[in-house]
Protein backbone atom coordinates (compact mmCIF):
# COMPACT_ATOMS: atom_id res chain seq x y z
CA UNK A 1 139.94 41.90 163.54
CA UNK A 2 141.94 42.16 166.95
CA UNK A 3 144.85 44.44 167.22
CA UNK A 4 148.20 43.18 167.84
CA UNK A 5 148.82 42.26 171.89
CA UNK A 6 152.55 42.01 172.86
CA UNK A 7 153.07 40.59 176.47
CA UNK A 8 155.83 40.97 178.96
CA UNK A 9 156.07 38.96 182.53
CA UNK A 10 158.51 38.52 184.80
CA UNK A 11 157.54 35.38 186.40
CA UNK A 12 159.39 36.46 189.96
CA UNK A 13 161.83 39.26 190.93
CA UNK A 14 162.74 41.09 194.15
CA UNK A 15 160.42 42.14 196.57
CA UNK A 16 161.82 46.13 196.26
CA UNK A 17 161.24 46.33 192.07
CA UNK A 18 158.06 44.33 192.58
CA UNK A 19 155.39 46.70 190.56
CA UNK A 20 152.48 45.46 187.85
CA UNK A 21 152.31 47.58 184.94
CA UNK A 22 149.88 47.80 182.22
CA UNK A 23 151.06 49.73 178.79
CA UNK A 24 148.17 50.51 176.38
CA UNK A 25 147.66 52.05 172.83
CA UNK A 26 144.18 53.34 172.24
CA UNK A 27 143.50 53.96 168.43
CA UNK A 28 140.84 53.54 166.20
CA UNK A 29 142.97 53.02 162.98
CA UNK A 30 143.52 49.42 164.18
CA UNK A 31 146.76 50.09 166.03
CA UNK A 32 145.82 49.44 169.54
CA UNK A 33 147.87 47.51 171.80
CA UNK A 34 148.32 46.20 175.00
CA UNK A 35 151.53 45.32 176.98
CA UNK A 36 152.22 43.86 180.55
CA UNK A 37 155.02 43.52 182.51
CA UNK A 38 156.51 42.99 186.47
CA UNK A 39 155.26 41.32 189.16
CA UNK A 40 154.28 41.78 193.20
CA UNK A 41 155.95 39.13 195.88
CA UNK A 42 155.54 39.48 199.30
CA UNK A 43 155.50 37.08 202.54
CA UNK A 44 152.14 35.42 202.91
CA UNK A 45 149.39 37.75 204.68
CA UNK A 46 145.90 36.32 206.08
CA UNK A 47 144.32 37.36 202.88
CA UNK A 48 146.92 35.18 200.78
CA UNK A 49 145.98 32.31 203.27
CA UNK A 50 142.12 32.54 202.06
CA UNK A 51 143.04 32.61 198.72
CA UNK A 52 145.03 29.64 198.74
CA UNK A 53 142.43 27.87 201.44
CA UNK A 54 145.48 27.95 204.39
CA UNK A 55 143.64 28.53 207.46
CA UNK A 56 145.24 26.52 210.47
CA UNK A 57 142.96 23.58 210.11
CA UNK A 58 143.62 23.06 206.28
CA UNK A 59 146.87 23.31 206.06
CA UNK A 60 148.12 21.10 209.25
CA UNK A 61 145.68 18.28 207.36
CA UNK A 62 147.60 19.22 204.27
CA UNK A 63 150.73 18.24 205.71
CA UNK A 64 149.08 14.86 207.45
CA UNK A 65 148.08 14.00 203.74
CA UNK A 66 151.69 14.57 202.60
CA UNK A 67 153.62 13.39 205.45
CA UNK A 68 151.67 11.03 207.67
CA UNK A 69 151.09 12.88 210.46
CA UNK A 70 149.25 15.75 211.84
CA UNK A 71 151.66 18.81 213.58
CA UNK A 72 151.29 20.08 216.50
CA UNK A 73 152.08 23.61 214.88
CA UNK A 74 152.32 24.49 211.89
CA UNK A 75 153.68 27.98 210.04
CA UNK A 76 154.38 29.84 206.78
CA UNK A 77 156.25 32.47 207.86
CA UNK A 78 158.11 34.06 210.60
CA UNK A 79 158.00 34.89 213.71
CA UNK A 80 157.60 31.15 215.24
CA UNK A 81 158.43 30.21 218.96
CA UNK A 82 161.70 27.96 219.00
CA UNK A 83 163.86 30.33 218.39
CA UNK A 84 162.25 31.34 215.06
CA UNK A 85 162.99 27.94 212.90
CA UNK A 86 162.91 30.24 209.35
CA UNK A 87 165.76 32.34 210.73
CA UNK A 88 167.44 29.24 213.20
CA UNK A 89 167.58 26.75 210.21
CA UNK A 90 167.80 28.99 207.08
CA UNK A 91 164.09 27.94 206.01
CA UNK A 92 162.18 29.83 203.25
CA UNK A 93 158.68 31.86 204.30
CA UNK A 94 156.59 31.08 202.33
CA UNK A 95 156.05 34.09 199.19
CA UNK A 96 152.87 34.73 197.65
CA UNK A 97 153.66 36.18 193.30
CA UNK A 98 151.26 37.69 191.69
CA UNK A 99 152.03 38.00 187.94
CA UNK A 100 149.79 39.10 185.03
CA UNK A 101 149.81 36.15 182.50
CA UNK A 102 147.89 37.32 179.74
CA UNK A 103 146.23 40.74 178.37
CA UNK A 104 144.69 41.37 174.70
CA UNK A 105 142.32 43.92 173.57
CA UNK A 106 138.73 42.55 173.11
CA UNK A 107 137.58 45.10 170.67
CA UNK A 108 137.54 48.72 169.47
CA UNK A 109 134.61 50.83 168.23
CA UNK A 110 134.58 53.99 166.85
CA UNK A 111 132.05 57.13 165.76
CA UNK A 112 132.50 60.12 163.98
CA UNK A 113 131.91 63.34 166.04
CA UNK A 114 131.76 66.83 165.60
CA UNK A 115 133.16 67.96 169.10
CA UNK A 116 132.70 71.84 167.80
CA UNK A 117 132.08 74.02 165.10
CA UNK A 118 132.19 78.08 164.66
CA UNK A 119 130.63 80.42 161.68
CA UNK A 120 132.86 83.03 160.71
CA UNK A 121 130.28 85.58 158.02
CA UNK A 122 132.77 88.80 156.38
CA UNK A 123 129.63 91.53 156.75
CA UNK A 124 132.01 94.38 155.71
CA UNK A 125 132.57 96.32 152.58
CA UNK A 126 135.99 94.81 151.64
CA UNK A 127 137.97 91.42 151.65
CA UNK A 128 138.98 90.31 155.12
CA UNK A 129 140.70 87.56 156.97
CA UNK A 130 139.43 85.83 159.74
CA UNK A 131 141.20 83.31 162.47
CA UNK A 132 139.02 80.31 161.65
CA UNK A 133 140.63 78.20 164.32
CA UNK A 134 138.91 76.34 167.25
CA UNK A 135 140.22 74.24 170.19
CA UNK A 136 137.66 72.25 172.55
CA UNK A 137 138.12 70.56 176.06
CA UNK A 138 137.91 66.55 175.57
CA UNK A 139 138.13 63.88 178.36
CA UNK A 140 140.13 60.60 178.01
CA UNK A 141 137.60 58.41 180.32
CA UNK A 142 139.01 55.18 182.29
CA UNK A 143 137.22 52.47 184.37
CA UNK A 144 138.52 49.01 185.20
CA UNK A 145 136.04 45.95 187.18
CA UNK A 146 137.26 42.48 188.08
CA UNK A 147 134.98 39.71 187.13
CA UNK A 148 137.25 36.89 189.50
CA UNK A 149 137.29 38.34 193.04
CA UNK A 150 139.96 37.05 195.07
CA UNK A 151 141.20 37.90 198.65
CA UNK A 152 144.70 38.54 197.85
CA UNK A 153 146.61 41.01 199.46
CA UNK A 154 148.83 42.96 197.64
CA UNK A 155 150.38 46.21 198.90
CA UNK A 156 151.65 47.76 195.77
CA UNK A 157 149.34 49.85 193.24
CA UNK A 158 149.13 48.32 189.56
CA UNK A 159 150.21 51.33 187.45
CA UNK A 160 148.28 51.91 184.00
CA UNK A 161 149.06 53.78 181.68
CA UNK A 162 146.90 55.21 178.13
CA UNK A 163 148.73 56.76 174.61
CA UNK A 164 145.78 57.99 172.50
CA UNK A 165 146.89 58.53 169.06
CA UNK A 166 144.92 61.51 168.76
CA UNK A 167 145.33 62.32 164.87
CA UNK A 168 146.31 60.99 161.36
CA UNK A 169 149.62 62.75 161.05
CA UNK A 170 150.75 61.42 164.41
CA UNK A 171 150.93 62.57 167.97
CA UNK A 172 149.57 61.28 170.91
CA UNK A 173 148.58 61.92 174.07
CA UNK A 174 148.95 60.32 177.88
CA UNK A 175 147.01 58.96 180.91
CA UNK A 176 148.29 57.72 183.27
CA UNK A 177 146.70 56.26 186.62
CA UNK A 178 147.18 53.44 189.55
CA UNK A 179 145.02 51.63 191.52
CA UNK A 180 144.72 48.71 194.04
CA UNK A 181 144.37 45.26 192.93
CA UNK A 182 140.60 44.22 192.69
CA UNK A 183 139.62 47.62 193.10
CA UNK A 184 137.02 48.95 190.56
CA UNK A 185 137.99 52.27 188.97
CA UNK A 186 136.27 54.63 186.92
CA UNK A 187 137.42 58.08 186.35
CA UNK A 188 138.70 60.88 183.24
CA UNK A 189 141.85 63.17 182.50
CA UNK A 190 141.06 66.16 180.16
CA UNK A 191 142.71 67.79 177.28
CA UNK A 192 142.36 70.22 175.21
CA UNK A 193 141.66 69.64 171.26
CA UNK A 194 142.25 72.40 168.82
CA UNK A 195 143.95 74.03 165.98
CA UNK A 196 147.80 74.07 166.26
CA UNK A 197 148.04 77.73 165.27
CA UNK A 198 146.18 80.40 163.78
CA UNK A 199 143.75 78.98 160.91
CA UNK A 200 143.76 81.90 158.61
CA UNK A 201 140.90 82.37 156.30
CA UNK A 202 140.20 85.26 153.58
CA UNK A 203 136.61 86.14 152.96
CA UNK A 204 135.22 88.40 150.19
CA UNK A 205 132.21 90.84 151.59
CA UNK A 206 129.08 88.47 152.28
CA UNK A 207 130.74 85.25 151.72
CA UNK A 208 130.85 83.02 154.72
CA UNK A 209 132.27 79.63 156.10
CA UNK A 210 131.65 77.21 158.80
CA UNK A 211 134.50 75.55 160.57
CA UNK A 212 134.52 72.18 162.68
CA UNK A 213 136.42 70.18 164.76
CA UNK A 214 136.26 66.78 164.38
CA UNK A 215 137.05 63.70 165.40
CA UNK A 216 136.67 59.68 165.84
CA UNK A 217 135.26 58.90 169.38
CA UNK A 218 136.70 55.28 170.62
CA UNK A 219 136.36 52.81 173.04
CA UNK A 220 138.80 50.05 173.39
CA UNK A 221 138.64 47.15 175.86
CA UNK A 222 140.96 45.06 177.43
CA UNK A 223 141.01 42.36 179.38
CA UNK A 224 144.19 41.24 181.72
CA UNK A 225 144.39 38.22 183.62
CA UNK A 226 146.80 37.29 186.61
CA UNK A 227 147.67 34.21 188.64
CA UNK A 228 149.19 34.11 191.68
CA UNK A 229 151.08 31.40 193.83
CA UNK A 230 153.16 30.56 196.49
CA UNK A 231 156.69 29.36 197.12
CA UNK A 232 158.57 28.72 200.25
CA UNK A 233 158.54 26.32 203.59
CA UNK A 234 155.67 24.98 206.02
CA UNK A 235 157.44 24.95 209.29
CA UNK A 236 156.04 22.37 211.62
CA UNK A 237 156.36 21.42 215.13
CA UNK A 238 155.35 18.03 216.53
CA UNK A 239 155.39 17.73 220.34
CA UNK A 240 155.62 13.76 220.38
CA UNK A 241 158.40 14.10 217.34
CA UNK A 242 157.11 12.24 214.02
CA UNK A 243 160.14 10.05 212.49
CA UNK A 244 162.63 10.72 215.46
CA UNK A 245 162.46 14.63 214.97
CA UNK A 246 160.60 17.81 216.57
CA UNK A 247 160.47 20.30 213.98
CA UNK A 248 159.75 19.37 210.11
CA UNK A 249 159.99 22.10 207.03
CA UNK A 250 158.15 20.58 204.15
CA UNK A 251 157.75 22.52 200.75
CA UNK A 252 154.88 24.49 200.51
CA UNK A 253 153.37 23.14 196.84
CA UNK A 254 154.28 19.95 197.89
CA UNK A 255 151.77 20.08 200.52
CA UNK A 256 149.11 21.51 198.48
CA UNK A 257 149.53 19.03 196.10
CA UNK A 258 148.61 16.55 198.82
CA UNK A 259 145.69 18.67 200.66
CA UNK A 260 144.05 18.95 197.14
CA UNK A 261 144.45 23.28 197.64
CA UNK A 262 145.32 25.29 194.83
CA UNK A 263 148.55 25.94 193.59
CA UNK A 264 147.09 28.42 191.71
CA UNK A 265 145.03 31.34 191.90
CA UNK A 266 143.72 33.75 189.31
CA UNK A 267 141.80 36.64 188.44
CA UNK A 268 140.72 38.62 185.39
CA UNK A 269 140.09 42.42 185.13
CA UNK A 270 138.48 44.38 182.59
CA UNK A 271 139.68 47.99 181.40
CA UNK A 272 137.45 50.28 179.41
CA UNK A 273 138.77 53.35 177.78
CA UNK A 274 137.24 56.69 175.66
CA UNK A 275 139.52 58.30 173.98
CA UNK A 276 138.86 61.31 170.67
CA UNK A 277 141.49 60.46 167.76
CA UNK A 278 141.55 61.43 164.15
CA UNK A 279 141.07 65.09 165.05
CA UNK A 280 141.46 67.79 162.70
CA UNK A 281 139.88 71.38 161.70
CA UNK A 282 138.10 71.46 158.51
CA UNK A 283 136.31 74.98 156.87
CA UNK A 284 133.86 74.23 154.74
CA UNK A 285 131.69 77.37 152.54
CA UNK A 286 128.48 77.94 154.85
CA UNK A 287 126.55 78.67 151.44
CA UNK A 288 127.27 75.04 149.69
CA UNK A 289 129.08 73.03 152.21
CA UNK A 290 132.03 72.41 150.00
CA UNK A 291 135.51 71.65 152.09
CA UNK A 292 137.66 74.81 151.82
CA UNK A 293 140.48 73.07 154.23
CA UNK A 294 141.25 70.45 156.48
CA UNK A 295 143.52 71.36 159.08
CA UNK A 296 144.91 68.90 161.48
CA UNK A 297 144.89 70.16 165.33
CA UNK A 298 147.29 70.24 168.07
CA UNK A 299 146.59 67.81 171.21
CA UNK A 300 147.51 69.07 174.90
CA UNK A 301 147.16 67.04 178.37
CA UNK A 302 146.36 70.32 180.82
CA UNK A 303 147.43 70.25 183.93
CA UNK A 304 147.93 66.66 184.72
CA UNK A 305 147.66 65.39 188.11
CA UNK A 306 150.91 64.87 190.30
CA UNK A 307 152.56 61.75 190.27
CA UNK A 308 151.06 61.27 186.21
CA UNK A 309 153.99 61.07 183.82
CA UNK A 310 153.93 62.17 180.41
CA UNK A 311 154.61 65.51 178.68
CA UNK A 312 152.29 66.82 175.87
CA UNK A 313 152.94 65.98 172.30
CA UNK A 314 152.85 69.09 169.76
CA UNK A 315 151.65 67.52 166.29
CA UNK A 316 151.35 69.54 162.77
CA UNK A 317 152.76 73.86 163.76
CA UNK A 318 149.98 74.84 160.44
CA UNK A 319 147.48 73.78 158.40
CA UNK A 320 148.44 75.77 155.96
CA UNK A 321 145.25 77.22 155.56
CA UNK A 322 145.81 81.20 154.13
CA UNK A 323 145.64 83.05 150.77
CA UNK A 324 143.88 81.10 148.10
CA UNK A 325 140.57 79.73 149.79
CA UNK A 326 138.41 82.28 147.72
CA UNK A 327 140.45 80.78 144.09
CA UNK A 328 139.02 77.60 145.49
CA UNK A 329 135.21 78.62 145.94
CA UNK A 330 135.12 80.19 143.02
CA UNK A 331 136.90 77.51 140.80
CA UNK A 332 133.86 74.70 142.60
CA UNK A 333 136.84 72.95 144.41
CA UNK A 334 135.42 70.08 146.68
CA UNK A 335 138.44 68.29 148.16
CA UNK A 336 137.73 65.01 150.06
CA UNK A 337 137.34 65.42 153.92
CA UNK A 338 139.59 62.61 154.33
CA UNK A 339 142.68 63.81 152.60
CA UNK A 340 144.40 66.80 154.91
CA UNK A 341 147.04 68.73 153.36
CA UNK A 342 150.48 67.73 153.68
CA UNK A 343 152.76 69.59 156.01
CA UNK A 344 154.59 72.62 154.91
CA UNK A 345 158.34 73.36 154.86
CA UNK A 346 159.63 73.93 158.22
CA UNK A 347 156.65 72.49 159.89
CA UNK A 348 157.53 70.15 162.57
CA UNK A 349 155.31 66.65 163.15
CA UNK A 350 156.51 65.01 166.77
CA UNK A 351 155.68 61.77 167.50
CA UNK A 352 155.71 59.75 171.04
CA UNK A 353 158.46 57.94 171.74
CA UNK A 354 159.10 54.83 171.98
CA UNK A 355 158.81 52.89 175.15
CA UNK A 356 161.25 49.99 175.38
CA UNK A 357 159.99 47.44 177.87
CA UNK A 358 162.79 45.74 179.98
CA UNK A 359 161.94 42.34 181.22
CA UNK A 360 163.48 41.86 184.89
CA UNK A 361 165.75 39.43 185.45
CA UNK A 362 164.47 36.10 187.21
CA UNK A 363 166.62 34.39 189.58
CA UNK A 364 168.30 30.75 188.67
CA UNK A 365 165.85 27.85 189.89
CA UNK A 366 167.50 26.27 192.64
CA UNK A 367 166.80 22.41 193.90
CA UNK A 368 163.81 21.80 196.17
CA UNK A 369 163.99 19.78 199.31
CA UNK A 370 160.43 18.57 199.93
CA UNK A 371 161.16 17.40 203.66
CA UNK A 372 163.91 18.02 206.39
CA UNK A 373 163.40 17.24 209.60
CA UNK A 374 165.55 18.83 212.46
CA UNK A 375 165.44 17.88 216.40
């Protein structure tokens, strides 16, 4: 069963808001998600030209295929001699976009861990209570590779970003990272697991009880897939003139169409994540193993790096766990490790909010002229 994947794309938008995003929800209780959104346009750069097979020689015998003739020069972007003919006649440079078109998560696997336990063993004469609680250092890990390598250039980092729903009563918490496009990543955040306050326990002289931390260790993957392509003018220059004119401005996928060049270029990458969720305390008698409490912890990020956003989540204040555990030994109780106790009054749960993706707006399609010639 694959987890829902919502998508957002804006298919072009100005050069100063262009940024790729990727939103994902790591869980292991099937809720695991995957969202997408902006874009990066810029002017054609040599490494855009590769891409798109544009070196000098392909793309003037582009143009002969589309308009009968080979230039003399031919250009995708300013500056050109001639007074520049993008800025002299109002042409177009050519734009390379570079959107992400799809993203879904492949799969999720989980496995029960014990990330920590502690023995707490009442050797004194009388009743006493003990802080059973226990908190434990956990990394969210993080690599990305790209199976489609591509020479694009693109100057802005894709930002990524990581909500781990770290246990059953809610809460989450946040990674957050960016990188270069086609650059493989691998690297891990920390945060710190444990009890959300103090875990109180009451032992009678000699008895004692054994209390772990534990949680489901995931892995989700993802895979997110972009295309880029190009819009804009080929500015040409014949010396002899071709049809009674000098320079010629013929649209760009016009002219690929007729070289046979791609109009399209795309690229996948692949994003791996760990992540620790269902995590909770639970005290168990050391003597006969049977569950005395299940306490559900509180999730921190510590000390995240600058630049990350995201503030830490507080889940459950109390487990609840106090007077009463001996009434439960005695009396053979052997609740169900799955089934935590409910919140008590005045006990707060938080949960993330939500984040509201706004798709950018795209500017109207305007008419194409595939060929103008001017003297």
């Amino acid at each position: 069963m694959f987890p829902r994947v919502l998508l957002l794309a804006a298919l072009l938008m100005p050069a100063a808001r262009a940024r790729i995003s990727v939103f994902m929800t790591a869980s292991s209780a099937g809720a695991s998600a995957v969202d997408v959104a902006g874009a990066d346009v810029a002017v054609v750069r040599d490494g855009d030209r590769a891409a798109f097979r544009l070196a000098d020689a392909q793309l003037k015998d582009a143009v002969r295929a589309y308009h009968g003739a080979t230039p003399t020069d031919a250009y995708l972007s300013s500056p050109t001699p001639w007074g520049d003919l993008y800025k002299k006649y109002g042409w177009s440079e050519v734009r390379r976009t570079l959107v992400p078109v799809s993203a879904r998560v492949l799969d999720v696997s989980s496995t029960p861990t014990i990330v920590a336990r502690r023995e707490f063993l009442n050797t004194g004469p009388v009743d006493a209570t003990f802080d059973a609680g226990i908190s434990e250092t956990v990394e969210t890990t993080y690599e990305s590779s790209w199976s489609t390598s591509s020479t694009l250039t693109v100057g802005q980092e894709i930002t990524y970003s990581v909500d781990v729903e770290v246990a059953e009563v809610g809460g989450s918490t946040s990674v957050s990272w960016a990188s270069t496009y086609g650059k493989e990543v691998r690297d891990s955040k920390t945060s710190s697991v444990g009890s959300s306050s103090s875990v109180s326990v009451k032992l009678a002289p000699g008895q004692g009880v054994l209390a772990e931390l534990t949680a489901t260790r995931g892995v989700m993957r993802v895979r997110v897939q972009y295309a880029a392509s190009l819009d804009g003018s080929v500015a040409c220059n014949y010396a002899a003139t071709h049809k009674g004119h000098h320079f010629w401005r013929y649209d760009v996928n016009a002219v690929l169409a007729a070289g046979r060049l791609p109009r399209r270029v795309e690229s996948t990458e692949e994003i791996r994540i760990g992540f620790y969720s269902n995590a909770r305390v639970v005290v168990r008698n050391m003597t006969n193993t049977r569950l005395l409490s299940a306490a559900p912890p509180l999730v921190t990020m510590m000390a995240a790096s600058p630049g990350v956003a995201g503030a830490p989540v507080a889940m459950v204040a109390d487990a609840g766990v106090d007077a009463g555990v001996d009434a439960g030994v005695d009396a053979g109780v052997d609740a169900a490790v799955d089934a935590p106790p409910a919140a008590a009054a005045g006990e707060v749960v938080a949960t993330p909010a939500t984040r509201v993706l706004s798709e950018p707006s795209t500017s109207a399609a305007s008419a194409v002229l595939f060929a103008e010639g001017r003297d």
